[in-house]
Protein backbone atom coordinates (compact mmCIF):
# COMPACT_ATOMS: atom_id res chain seq x y z
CA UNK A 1 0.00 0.00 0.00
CA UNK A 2 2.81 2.38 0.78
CA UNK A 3 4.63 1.75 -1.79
CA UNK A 4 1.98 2.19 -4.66
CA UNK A 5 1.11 5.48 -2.72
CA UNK A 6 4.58 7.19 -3.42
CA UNK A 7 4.23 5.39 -6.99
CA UNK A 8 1.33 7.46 -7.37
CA UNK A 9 2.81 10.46 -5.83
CA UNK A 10 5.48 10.46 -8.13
CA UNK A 11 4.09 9.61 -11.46
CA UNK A 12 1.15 10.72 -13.25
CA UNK A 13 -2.53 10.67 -12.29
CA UNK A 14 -4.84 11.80 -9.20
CA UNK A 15 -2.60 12.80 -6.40
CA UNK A 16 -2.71 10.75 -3.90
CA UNK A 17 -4.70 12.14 -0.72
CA UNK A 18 -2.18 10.56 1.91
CA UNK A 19 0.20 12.96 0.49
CA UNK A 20 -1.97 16.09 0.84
CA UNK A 21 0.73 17.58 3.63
CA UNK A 22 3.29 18.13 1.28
CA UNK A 23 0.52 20.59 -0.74
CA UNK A 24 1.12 22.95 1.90
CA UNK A 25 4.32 23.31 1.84
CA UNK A 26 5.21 27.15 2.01
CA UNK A 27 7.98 26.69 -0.88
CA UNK A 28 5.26 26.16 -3.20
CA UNK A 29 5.42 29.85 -2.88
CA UNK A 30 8.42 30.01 -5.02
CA UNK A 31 6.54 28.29 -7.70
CA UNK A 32 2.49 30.53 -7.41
CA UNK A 33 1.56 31.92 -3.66
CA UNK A 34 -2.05 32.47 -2.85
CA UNK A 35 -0.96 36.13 -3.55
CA UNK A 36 -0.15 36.36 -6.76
CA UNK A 37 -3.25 33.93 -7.91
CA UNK A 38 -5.37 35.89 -6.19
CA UNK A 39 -4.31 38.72 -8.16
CA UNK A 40 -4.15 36.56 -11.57
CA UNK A 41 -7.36 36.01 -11.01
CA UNK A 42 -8.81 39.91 -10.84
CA UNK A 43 -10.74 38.99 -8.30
CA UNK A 44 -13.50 41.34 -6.72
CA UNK A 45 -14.79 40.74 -3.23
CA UNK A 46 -18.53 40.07 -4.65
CA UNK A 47 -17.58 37.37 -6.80
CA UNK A 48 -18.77 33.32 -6.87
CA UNK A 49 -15.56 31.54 -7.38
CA UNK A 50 -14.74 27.73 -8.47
CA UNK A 51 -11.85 26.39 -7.39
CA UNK A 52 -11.66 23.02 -9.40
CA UNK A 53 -8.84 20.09 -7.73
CA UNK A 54 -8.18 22.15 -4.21
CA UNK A 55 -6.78 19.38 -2.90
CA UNK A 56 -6.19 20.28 0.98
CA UNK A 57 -7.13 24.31 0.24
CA UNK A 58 -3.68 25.67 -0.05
CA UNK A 59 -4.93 28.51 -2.34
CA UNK A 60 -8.88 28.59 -1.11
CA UNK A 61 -8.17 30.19 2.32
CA UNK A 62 -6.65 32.75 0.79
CA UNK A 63 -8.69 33.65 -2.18
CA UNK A 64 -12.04 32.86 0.20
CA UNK A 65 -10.87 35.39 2.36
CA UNK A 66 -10.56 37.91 -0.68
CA UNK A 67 -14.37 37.30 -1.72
CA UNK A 68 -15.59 39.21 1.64
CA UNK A 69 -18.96 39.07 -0.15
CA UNK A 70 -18.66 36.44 -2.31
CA UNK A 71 -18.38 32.63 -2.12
CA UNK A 72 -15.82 30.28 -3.02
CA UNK A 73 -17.00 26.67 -3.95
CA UNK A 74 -14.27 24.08 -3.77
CA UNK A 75 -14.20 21.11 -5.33
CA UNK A 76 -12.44 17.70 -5.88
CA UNK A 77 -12.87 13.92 -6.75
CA UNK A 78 -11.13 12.77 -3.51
CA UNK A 79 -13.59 13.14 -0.66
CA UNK A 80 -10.70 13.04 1.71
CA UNK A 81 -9.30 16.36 0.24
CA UNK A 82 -12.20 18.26 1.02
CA UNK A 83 -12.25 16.69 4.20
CA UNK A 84 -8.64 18.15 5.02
CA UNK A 85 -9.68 21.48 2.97
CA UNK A 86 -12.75 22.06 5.48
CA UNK A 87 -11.03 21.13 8.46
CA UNK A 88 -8.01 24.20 7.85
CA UNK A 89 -10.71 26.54 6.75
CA UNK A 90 -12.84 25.94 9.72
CA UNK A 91 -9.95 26.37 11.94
CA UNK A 92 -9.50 29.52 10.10
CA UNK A 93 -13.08 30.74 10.52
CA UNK A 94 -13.73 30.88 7.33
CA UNK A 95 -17.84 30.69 6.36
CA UNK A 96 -17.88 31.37 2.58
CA UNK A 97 -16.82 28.29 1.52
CA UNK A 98 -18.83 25.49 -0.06
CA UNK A 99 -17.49 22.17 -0.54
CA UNK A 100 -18.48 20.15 -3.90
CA UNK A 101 -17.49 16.47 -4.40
CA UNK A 102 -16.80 16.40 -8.41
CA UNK A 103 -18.01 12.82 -10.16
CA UNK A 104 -15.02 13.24 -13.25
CA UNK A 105 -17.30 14.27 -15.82
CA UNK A 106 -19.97 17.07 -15.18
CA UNK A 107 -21.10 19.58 -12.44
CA UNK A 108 -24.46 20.07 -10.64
CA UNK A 109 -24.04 24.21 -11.32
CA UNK A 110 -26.47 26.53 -12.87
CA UNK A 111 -25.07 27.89 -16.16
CA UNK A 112 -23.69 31.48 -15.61
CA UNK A 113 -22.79 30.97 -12.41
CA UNK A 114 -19.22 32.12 -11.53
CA UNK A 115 -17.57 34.67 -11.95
CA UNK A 116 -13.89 32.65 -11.56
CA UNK A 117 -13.12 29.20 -12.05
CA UNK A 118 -9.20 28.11 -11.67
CA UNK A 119 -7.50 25.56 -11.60
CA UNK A 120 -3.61 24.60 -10.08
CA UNK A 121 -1.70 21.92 -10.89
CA UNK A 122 -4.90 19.82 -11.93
CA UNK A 123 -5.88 19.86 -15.46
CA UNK A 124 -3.08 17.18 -16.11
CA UNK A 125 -4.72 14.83 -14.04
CA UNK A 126 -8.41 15.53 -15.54
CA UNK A 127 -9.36 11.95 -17.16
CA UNK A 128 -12.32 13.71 -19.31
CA UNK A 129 -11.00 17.12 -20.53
CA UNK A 130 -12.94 18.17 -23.35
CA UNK A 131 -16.21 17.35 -20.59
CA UNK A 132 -14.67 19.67 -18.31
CA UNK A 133 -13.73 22.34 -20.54
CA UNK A 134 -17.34 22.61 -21.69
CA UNK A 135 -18.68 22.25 -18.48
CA UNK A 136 -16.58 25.30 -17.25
CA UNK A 137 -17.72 27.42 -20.39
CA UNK A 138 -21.58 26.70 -19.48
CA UNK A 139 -20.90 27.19 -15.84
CA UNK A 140 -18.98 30.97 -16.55
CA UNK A 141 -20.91 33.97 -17.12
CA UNK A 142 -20.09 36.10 -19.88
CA UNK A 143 -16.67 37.77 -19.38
CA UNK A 144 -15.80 36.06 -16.83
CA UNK A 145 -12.62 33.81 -16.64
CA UNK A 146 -10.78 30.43 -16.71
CA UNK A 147 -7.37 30.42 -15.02
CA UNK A 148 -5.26 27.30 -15.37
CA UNK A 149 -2.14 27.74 -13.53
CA UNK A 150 0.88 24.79 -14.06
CA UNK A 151 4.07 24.59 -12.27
CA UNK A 152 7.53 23.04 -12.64
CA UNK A 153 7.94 19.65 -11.60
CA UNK A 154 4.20 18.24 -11.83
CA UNK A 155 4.31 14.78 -13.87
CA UNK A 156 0.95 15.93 -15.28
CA UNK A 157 1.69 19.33 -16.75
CA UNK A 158 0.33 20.61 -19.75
CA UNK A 159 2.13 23.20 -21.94
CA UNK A 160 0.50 26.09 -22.39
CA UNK A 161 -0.10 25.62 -26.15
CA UNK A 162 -2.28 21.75 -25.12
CA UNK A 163 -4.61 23.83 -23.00
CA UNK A 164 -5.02 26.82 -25.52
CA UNK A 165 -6.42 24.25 -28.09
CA UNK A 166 -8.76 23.04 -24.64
CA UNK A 167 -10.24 25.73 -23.99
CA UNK A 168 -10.75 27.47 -27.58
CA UNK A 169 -12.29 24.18 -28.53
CA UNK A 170 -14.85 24.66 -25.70
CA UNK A 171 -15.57 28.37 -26.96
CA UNK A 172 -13.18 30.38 -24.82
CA UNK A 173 -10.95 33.56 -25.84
CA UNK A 174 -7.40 33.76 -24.82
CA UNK A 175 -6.95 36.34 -22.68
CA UNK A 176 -3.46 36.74 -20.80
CA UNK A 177 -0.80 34.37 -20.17
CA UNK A 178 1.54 34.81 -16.75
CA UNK A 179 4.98 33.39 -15.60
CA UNK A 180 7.37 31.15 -17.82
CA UNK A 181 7.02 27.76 -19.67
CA UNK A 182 7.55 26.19 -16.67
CA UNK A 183 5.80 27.95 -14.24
CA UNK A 184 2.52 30.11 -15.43
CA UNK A 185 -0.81 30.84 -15.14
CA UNK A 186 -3.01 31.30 -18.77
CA UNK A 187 -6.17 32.90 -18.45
CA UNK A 188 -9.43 32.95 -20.70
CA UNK A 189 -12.68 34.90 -21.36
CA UNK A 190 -16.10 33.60 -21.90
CA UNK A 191 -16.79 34.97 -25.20
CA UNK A 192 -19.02 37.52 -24.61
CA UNK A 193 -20.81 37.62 -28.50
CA UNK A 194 -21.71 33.99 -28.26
């Protein structure tokens, strides 16, 4: 059991949830902090926000506490994430937070609901893409964005360029591209004339 847990923490696929510690590691910092993803993101402190694979909430406290009247909905395929997620932000006293346990291929959200919906580290990981992709574009409003964000040393990274031809294919603009090749956040719009 251990050892197909660092297997799995090591190589591609769903991180495991026995690792979710090391996810909250402060040198991830040196890679994207909370800080500058929150301000990636543009937020404003009335916005719903998605946060799609938060794993153990390393970025939600942070943005939720940006969204002063907004909400952040969290969500991942591992129960046991959001488990460790709620647990920090309740210590944290953190009430705008809503926890969602994703099934892999669609989302029980009204279209045009969020503002934001991001995603770190994940997308690689994502068995059904193209489902996802669309699923964010009906779930957006208008203008609003997508943020993927990638970093250095994930076995599951996509380039840049692979989730371009993602999220155009779902209907999405490009919109602004942060960081380096190894490290960086891209950014779309909802296409506001369709």
């Amino acid at each position: 059991m251990e050892k197909e847990i660092i297997k799995r923490f090591t190589s591609k696929g769903v991180f495991p949830h026995q690792m979710a510690f090391t996810l909250l590691i402060p040198f991830r910092n040196i890679f994207l902090s909370p800080k500058k993803l929150v301000k990636r993101l543009e937020l404003e402190n009335n916005f719903n926000v998605l946060e799609v694979g938060s794993g153990p909430g390393y970025y939600s406290v942070y943005v939720a506490k940006n969204l002063t009247d907004g909400n952040l909905v969290i969500a991942d395929i591992q129960p046991e994430m959001l488990n460790y997620a709620k647990k920090r932000i309740d210590k944290k006293r953190i009430h705008n937070v809503e926890y969602y346990l994703c099934n892999g291929i669609s989302f029980d959200f009204k279209d045009n609901y969020f503002d934001r919906i991001f995603l770190v580290a994940v997308v690689g990981e994502v068995e059904n893409k193209s489902e996802y992709f669309n699923e964010f574009f009906r779930m957006l409003k208008k203008g609003g964005i997508l943020s993927i964000s990638e970093l250095g040393g994930d076995p599951d990274k996509l380039t840049a360029e692979e989730i371009k031809r993602l999220a155009e294919t779902a209907g999405f603009e490009f919109y602004k591209l942060y960081g380096n090749k190894f490290n960086f956040t891209i950014n779309f719009k909802k296409n506001v004339h369709g």
